[in-house]
Protein backbone atom coordinates (compact mmCIF):
# COMPACT_ATOMS: atom_id res chain seq x y z
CA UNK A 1 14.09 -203.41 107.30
CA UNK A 2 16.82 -201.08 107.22
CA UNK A 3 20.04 -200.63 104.78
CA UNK A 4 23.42 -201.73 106.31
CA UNK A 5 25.09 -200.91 103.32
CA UNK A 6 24.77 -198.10 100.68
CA UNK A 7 23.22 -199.97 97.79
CA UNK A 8 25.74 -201.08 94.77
CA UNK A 9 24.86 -199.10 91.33
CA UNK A 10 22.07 -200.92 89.01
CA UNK A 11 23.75 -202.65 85.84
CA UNK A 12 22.04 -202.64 82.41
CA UNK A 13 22.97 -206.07 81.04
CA UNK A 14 23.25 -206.11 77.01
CA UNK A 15 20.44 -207.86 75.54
CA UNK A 16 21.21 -211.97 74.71
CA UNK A 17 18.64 -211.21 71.92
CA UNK A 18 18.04 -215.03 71.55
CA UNK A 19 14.68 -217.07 71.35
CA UNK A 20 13.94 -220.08 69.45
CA UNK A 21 13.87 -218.89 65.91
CA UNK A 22 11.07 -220.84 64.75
CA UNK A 23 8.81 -220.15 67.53
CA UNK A 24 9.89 -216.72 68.19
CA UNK A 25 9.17 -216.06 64.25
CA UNK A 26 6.28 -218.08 63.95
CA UNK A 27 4.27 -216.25 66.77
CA UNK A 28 5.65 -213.09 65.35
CA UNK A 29 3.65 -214.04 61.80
CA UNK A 30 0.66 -215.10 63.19
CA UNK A 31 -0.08 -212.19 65.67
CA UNK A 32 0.62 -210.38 62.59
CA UNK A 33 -1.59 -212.10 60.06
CA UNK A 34 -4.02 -212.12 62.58
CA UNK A 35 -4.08 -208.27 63.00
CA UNK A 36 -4.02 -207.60 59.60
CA UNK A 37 -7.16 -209.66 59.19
CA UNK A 38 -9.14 -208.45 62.04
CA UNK A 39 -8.15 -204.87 61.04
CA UNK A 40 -9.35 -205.49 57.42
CA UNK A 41 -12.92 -207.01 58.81
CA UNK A 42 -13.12 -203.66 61.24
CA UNK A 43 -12.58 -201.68 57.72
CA UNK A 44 -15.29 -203.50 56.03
CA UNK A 45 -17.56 -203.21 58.94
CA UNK A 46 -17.94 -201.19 61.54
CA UNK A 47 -15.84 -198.10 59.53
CA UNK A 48 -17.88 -198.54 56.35
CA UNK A 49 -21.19 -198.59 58.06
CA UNK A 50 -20.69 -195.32 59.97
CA UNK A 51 -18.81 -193.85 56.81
CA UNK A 52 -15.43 -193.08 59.18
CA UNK A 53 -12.01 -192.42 58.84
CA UNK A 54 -9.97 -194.26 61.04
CA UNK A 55 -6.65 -193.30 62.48
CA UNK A 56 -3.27 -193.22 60.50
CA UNK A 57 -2.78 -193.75 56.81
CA UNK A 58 -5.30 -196.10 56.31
CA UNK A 59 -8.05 -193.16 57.65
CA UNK A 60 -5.75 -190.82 54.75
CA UNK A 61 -6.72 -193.53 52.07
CA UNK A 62 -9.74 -193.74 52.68
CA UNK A 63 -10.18 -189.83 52.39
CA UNK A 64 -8.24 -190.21 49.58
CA UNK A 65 -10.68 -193.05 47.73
CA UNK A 66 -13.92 -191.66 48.83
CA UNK A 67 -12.74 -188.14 47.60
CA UNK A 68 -11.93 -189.77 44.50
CA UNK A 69 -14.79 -191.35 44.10
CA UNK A 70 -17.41 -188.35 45.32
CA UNK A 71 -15.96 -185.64 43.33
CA UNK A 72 -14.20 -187.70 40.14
CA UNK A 73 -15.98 -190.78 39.99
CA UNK A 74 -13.01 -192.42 40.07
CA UNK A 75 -12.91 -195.96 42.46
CA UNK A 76 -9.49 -195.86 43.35
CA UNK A 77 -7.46 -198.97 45.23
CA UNK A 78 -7.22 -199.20 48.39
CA UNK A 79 -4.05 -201.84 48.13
CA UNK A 80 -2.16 -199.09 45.52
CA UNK A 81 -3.16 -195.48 47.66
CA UNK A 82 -1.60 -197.26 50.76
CA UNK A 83 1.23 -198.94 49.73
CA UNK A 84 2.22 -195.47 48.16
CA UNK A 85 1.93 -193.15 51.38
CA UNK A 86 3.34 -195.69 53.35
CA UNK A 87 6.41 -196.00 51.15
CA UNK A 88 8.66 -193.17 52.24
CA UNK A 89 7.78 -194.02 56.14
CA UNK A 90 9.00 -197.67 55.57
CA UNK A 91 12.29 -196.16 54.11
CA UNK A 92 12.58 -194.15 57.15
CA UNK A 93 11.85 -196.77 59.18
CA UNK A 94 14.28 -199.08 57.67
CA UNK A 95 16.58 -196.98 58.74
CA UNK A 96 16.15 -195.93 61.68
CA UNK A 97 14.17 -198.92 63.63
CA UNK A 98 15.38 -202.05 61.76
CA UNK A 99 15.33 -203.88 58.66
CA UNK A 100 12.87 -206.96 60.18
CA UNK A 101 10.78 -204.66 62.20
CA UNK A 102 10.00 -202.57 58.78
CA UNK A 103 9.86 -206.16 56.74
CA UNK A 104 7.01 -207.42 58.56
CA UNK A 105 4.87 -204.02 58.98
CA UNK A 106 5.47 -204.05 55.32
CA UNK A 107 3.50 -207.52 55.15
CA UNK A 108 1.28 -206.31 57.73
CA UNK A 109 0.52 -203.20 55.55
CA UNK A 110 0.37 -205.66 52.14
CA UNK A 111 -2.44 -207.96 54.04
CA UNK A 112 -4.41 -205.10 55.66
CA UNK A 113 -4.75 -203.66 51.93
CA UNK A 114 -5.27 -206.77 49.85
CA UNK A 115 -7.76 -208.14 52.44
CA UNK A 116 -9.73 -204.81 52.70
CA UNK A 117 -9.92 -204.89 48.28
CA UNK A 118 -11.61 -208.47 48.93
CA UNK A 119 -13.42 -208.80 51.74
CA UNK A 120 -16.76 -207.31 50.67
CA UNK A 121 -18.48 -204.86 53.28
CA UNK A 122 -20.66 -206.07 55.86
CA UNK A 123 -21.91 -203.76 57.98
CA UNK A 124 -23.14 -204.52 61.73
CA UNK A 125 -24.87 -202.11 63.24
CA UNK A 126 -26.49 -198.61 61.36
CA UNK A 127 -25.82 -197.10 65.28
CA UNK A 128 -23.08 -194.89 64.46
CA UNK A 129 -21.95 -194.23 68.43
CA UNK A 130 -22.08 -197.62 68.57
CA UNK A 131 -20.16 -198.28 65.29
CA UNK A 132 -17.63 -195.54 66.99
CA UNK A 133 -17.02 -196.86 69.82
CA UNK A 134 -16.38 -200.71 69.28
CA UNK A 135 -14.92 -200.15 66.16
CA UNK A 136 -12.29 -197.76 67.97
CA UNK A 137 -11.96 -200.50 70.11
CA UNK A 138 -11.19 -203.10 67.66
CA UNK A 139 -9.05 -201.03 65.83
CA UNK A 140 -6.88 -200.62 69.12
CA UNK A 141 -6.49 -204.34 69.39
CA UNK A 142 -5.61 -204.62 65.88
CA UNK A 143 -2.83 -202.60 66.42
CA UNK A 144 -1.91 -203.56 69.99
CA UNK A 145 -1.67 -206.78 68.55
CA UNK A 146 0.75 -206.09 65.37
CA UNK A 147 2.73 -204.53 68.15
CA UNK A 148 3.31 -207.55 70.21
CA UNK A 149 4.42 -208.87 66.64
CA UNK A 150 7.13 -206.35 67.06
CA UNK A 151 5.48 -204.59 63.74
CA UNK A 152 3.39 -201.39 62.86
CA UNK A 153 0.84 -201.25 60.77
CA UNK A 154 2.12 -198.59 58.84
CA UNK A 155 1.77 -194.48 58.38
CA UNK A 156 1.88 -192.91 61.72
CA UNK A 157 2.84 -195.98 63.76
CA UNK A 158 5.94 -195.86 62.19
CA UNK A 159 6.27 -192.32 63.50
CA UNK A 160 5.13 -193.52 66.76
CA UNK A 161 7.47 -196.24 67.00
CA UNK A 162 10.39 -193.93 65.86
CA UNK A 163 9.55 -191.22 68.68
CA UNK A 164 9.74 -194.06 71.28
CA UNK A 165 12.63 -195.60 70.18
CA UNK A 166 15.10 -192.28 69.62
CA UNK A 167 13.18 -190.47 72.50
CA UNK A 168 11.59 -192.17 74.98
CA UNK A 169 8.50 -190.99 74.87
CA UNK A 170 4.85 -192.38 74.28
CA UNK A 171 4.09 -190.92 71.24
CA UNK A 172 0.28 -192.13 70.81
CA UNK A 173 -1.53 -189.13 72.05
CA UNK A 174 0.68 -186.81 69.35
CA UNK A 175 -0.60 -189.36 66.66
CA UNK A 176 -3.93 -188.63 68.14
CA UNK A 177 -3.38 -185.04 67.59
CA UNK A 178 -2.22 -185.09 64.32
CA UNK A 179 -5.14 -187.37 63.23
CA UNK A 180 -7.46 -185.34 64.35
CA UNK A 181 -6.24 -182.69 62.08
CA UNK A 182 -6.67 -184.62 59.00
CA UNK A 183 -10.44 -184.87 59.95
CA UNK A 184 -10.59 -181.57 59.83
CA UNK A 185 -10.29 -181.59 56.07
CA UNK A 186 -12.34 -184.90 56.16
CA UNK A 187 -15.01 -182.77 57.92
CA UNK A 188 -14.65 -179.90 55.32
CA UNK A 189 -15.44 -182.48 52.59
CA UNK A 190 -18.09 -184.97 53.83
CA UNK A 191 -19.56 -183.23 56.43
CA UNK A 192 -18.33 -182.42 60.47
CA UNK A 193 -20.66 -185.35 62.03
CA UNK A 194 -18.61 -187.93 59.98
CA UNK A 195 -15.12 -186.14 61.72
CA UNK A 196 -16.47 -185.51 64.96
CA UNK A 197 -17.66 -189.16 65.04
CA UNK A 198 -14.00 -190.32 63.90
CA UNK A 199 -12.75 -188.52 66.50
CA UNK A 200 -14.51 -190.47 69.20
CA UNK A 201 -13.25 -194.02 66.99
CA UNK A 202 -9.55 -192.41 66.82
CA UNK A 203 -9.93 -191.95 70.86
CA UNK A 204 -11.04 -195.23 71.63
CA UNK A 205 -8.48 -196.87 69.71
CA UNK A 206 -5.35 -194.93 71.18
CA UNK A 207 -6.36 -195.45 74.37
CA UNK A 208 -6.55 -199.15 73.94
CA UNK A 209 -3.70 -199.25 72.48
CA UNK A 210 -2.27 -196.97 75.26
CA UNK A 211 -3.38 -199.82 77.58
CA UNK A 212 -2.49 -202.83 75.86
CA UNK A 213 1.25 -201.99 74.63
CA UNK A 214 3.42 -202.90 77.02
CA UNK A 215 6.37 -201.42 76.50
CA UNK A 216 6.23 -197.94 78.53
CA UNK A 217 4.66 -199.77 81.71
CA UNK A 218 6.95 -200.82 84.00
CA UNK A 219 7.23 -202.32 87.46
CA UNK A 220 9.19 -202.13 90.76
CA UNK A 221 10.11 -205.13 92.46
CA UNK A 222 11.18 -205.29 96.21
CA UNK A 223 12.06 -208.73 97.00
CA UNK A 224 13.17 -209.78 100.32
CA UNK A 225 15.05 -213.00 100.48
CA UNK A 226 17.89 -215.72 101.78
CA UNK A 227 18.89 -216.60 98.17
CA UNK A 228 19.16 -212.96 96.80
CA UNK A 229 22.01 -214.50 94.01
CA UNK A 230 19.70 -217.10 92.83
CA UNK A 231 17.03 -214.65 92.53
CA UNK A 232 18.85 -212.41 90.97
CA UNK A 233 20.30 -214.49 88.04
CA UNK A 234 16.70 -215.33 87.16
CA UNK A 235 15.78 -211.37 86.33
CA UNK A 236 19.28 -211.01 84.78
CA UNK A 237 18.73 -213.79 82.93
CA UNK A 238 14.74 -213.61 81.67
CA UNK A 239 14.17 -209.78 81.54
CA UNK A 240 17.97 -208.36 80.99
CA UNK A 241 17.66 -205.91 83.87
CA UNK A 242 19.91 -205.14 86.67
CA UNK A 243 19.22 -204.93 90.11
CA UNK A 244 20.16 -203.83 92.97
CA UNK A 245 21.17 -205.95 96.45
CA UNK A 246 20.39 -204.33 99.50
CA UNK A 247 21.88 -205.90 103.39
CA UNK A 248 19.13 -205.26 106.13
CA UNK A 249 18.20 -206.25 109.07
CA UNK A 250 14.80 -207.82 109.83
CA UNK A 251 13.50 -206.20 112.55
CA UNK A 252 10.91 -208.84 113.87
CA UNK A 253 13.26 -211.11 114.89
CA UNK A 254 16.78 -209.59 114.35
CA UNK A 255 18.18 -211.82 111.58
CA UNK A 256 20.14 -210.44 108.57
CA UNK A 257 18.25 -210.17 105.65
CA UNK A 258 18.82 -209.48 101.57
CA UNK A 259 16.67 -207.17 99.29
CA UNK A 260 16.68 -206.77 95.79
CA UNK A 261 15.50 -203.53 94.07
CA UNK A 262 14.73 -203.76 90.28
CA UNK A 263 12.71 -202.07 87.55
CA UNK A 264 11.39 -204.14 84.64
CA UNK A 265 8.24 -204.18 82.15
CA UNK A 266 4.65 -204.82 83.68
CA UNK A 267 4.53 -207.79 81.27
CA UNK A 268 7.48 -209.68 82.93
CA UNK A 269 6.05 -209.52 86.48
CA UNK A 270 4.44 -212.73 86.62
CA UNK A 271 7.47 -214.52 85.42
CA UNK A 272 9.70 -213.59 87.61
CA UNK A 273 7.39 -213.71 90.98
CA UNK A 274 7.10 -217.44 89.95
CA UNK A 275 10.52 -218.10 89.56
CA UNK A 276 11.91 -216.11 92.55
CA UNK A 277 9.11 -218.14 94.59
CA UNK A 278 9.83 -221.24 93.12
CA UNK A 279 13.68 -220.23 94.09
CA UNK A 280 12.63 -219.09 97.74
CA UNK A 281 9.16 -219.72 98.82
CA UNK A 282 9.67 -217.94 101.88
CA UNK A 283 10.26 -214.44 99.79
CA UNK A 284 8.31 -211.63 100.18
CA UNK A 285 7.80 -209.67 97.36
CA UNK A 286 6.82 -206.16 96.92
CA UNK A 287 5.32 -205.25 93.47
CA UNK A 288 5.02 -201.04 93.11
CA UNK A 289 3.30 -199.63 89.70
CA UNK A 290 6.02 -197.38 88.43
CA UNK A 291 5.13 -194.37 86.39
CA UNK A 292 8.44 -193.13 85.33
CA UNK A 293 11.73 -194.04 84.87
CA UNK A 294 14.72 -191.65 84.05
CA UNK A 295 18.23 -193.41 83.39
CA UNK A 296 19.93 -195.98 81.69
CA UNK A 297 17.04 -198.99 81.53
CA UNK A 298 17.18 -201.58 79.12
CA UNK A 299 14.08 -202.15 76.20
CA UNK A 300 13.84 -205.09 74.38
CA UNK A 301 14.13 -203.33 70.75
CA UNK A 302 11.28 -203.51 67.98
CA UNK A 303 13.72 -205.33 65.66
């Protein structure tokens, strides 16, 4: 096909914000709950038995207690050392993410803590690569899912979070940095097999995370169509994006043909190739992995 017509500019719709309260809010506390729980069970399991620090503040509290506890004697909390360090990021992120986002990564942080102080450890495996590896994993899902939640579970991920959000960026491979240099003092005090096996939990976990959160993958669609309008209206209206009408001809058989060019999140795709074949079965549809995008294109905000 080739362009008759130099392509109109791509709109950015304002979000409509609106979902069924009750539903939106009650899957929003259960993927929550639920990640705080299976986060609390990875504590008491796999990142007891190979004596790790995972990611984040919770990793820092744990440092914290088992420092306490090695060189003191003192058995700290682990409900009181975290809600303490994460108190001045959940002011900051009050302020500059939102007041419901920051609400429920506050319960999400309360739950992880409380659950960790009573579920009592039960270790799986003594195989520490293995205790490593699909504990990093877990962890990842844990906090994949408190992201689809639109939460955090506290500490770094609210940095993270805050990076994306003012700057655009995918901040989890910094966080991965900058945990890594708190095992270097973990390393200094309990030994470097302990940090250099955290290191290999903190990698699995980011990258699953990295996979999992959909927010920074996003999707072209070419769609080629007789009801570009109706088509159209359905992105508009499900995804908030814009797009873009191209006038072509078809050169197979010389009739006049329609395609629409838009950009929206990986996690939408399936959505909208339904509808727009539901609209026009006769559509082709292009579907393009896009890496980056620079200009004005809409996210659905954390809050």
């Amino acid at each position: 096909m080739q362009s008759k017509q130099t392509p109109s500019t791509q709109t950015v719709h304002p979000q409509s914000g609106w979902e069924p309260p009750l539903t939106g809010q009650a899957r929003r506390l259960f993927l929550i709950v639920l990640a705080s729980v299976v986060m609390a069970v990875n504590i008491k399991s796999f990142v007891d038995a190979g004596g790790l620090f995972p990611g984040g503040f919770n990793g820092l509290t744990l440092l914290i207690q088992r420092s306490a506890q090695q060189f003191a004697g003192v058995a700290l909390p682990f409900t009181a050392i975290n809600l303490l360090l994460n108190a001045i990021p959940a002011i900051v992120s009050f302020r500059l993410i939102g007041k419901r986002f920051t609400l429920y990564s506050c319960l999400m942080i309360a739950l992880t803590s409380v659950l960790t102080d009573i579920i009592p450890s039960m270790p799986l495996t003594n195989d520490v690569l293995l205790v490593c590896i699909f504990g990093g994993i877990i962890n990842g899902f844990s906090i994949s899912l408190c992201l689809l939640g639109r939460a955090t579970s506290g500490g770094t991920d609210f940095i993270a979070v805050a990076l994306s959000e003012r700057l655009n960026v995918d901040a989890w491979n910094y966080i991965f940095i900058g945990n890594c240099l708190m095992l270097v003092v973990a390393g200094m005090l309990f030994g470097w097999d302990k940090a250099l096996y955290s290191i290999i939990f903190q990698f699995a976990s980011t990258q699953i995370v990295h996979l999992l959160d959909p927010r920074f993958k996003r999707t072209t669609l070419f769609i080629i169509s007789n009801r570009a309008p109706e088509i159209y209206e359905q992105i508009k209206d499900t995804t908030h994006h814009g797009a873009t009408l191209f006038h072509g001809i078809g050169l197979y058989n010389g009739e006049e043909r329609d395609l629409i060019y838009s950009v929206i999140t990986s996690d939408q795709v399936k959505e909208i190739t339904r509808a727009a074949r539901e609209i026009d079965p006769h559509a082709f549809i292009n579907i393009l992995k896009t890496d980056q995008v620079a200009g004005n294109f809409y996210r659905r905000p954390h809050d």
